[in-house]
C-alpha atoms as a PDB file:
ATOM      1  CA  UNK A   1      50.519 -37.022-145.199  1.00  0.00           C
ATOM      2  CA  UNK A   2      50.811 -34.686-142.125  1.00  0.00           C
ATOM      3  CA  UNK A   3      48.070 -32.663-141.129  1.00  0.00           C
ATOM      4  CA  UNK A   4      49.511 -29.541-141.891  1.00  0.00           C
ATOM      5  CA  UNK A   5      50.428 -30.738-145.528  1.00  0.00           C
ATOM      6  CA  UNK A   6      46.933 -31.609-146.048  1.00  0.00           C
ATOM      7  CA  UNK A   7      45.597 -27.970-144.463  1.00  0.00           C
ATOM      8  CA  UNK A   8      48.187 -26.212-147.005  1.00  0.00           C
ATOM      9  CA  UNK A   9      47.263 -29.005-150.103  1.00  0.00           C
ATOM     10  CA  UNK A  10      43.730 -27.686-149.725  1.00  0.00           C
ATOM     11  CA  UNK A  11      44.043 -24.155-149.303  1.00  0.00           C
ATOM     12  CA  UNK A  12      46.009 -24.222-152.602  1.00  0.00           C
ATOM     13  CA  UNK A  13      42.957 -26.545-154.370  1.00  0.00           C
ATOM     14  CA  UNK A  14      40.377 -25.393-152.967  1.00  0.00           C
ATOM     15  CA  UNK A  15      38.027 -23.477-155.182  1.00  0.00           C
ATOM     16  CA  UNK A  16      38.895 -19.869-155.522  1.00  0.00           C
ATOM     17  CA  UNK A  17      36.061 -17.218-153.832  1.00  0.00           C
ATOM     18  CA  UNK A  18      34.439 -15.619-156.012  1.00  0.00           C
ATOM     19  CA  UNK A  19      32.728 -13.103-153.420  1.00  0.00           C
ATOM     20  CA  UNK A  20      33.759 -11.867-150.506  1.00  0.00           C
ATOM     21  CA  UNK A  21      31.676 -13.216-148.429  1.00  0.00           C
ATOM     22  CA  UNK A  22      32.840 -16.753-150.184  1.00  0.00           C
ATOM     23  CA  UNK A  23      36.463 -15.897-149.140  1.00  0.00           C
ATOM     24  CA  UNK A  24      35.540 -14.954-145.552  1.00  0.00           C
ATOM     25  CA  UNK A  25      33.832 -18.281-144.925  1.00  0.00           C
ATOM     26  CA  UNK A  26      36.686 -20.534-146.537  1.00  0.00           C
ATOM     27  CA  UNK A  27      39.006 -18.821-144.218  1.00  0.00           C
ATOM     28  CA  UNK A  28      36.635 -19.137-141.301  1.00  0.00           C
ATOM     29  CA  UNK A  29      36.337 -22.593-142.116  1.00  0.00           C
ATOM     30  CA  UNK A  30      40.532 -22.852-142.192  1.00  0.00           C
ATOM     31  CA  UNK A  31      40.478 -21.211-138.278  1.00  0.00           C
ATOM     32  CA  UNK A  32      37.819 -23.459-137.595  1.00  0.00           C
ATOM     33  CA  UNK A  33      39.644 -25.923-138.594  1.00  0.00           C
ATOM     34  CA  UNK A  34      42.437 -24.989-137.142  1.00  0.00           C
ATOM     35  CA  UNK A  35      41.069 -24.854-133.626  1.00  0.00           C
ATOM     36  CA  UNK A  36      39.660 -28.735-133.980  1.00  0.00           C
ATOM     37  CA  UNK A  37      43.084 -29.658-134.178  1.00  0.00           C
ATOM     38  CA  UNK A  38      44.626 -27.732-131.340  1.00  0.00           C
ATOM     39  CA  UNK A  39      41.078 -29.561-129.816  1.00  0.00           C
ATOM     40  CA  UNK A  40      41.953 -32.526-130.928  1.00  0.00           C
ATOM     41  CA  UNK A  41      45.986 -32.599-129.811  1.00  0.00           C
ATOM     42  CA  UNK A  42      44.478 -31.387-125.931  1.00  0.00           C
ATOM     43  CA  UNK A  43      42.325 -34.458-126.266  1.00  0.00           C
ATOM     44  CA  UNK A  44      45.285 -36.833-126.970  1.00  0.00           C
ATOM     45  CA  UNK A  45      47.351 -35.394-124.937  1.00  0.00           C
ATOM     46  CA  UNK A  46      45.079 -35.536-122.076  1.00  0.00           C
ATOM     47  CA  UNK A  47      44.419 -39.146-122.862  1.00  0.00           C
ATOM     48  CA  UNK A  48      47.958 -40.412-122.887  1.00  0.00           C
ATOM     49  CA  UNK A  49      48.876 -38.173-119.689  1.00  0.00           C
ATOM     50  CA  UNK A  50      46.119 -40.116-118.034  1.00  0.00           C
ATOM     51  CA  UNK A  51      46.540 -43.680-119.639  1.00  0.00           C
ATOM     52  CA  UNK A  52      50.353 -43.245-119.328  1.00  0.00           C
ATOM     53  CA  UNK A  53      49.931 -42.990-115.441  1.00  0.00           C
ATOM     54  CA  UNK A  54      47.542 -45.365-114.675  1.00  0.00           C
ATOM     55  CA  UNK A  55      49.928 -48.305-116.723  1.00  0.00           C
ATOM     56  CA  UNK A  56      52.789 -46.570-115.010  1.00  0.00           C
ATOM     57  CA  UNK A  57      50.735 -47.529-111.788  1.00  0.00           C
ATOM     58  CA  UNK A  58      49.526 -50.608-112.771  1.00  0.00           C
ATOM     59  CA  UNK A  59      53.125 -51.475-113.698  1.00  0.00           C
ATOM     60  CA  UNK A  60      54.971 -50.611-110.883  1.00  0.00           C
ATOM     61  CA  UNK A  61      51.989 -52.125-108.356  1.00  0.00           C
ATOM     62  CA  UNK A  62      52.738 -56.161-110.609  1.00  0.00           C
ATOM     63  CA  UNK A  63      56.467 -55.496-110.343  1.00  0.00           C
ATOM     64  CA  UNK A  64      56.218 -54.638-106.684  1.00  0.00           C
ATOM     65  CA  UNK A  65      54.108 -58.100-106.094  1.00  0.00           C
ATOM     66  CA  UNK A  66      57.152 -59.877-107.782  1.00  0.00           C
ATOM     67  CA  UNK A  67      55.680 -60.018-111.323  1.00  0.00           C
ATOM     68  CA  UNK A  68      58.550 -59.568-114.044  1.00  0.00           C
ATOM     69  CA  UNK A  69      56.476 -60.559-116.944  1.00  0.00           C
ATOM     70  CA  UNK A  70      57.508 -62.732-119.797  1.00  0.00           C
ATOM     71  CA  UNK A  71      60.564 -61.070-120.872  1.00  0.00           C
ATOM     72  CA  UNK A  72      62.703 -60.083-117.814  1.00  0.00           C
ATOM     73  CA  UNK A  73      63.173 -63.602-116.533  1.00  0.00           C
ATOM     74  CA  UNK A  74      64.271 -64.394-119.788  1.00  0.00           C
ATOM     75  CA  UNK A  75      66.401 -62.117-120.008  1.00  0.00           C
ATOM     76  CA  UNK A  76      67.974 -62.243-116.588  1.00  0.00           C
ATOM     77  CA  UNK A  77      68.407 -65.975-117.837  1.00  0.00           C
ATOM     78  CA  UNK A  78      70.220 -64.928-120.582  1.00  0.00           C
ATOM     79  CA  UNK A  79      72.646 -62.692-118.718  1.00  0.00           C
ATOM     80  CA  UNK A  80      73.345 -65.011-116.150  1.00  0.00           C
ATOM     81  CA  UNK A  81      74.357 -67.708-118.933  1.00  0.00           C
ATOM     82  CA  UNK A  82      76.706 -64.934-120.740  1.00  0.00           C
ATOM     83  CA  UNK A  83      78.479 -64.209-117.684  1.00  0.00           C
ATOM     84  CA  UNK A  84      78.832 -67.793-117.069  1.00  0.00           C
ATOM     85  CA  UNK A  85      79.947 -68.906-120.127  1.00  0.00           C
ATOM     86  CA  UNK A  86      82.660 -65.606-120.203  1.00  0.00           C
ATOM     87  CA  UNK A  87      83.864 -66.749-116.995  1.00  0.00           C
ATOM     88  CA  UNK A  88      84.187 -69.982-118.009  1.00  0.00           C
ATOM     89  CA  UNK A  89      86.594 -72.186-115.545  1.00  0.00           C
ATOM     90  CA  UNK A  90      86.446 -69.630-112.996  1.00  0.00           C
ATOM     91  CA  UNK A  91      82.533 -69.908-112.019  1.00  0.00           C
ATOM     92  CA  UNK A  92      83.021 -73.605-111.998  1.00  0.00           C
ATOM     93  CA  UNK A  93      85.529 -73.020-109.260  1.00  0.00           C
ATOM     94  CA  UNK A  94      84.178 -70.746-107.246  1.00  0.00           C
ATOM     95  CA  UNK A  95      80.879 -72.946-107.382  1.00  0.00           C
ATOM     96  CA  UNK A  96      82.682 -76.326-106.743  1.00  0.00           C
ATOM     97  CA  UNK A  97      84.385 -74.473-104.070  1.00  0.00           C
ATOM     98  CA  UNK A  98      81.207 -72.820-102.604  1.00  0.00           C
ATOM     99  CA  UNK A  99      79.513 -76.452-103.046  1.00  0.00           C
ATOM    100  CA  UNK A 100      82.952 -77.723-100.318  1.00  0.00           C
ATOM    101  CA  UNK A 101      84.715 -75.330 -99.360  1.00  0.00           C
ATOM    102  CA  UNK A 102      88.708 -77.270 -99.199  1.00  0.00           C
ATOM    103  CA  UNK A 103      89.628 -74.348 -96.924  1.00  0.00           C
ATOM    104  CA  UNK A 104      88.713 -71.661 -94.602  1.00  0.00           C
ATOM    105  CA  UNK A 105      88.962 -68.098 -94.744  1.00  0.00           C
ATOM    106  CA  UNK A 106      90.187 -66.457 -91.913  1.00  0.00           C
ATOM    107  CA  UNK A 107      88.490 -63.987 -90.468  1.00  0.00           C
ATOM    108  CA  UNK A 108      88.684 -60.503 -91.680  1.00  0.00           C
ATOM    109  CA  UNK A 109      89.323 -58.390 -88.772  1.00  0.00           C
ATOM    110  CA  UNK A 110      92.768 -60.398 -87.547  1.00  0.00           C
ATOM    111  CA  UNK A 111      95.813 -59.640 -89.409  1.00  0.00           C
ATOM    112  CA  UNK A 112      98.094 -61.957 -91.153  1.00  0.00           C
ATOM    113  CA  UNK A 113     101.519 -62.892 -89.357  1.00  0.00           C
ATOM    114  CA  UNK A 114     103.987 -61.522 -91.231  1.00  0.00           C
END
């Protein structure tokens, strides 16, 4: 149950004044109330403003050393094999042929003979 749904569930049980004076401090009590939470939502937002930099930091400063974690490598692993495996016969070539090349390219900046 939301905070607000909890606020409203307790206005509506909460004992009914009987005095005035009784029905001015329940609804102090509900602005009270009311300003702990907006108290409370500064506070977290505060906190994960400053946590969320400082892991953003800490983050980029292991990435920048070369440190991909558990999961990337993996992954790039696993993206490298797909693309492999889809291109099947063809990778095989161009790796045999990269291995020994049977033939040389010509350079790029003379024309063919026509």
């Amino acid at each position: 149950m939301g905070i607000q749904n909890a606020q409203a569930k307790a206005r509506g049980t909460a004992k009914p004044a009987e005095t005035r004076s009784e029905e001015t401090g329940q609804e102090a009590g509900y602005q009270l109330d009311e300003q702990f939470d907006a108290f409370d939502t500064a506070v977290a937002d505060s906190i994960v403003d400053l946590r969320g930099a400082r892991i953003m930091q800490l983050v980029l400063t292991r990435i920048a050393g070369g440190d991909m974690g558990r999961i990337a490598p993996k992954m790039f692993k696993s993206f490298e094999a797909g693309t492999l495996a889809t291109l099947g016969e063809q990778a095989k070539q161009l790796t045999e042929w990269h291995e020994k090349p049977l033939k040389a390219l010509a350079p790029a900046d003379k024309s063919k003979a026509s």
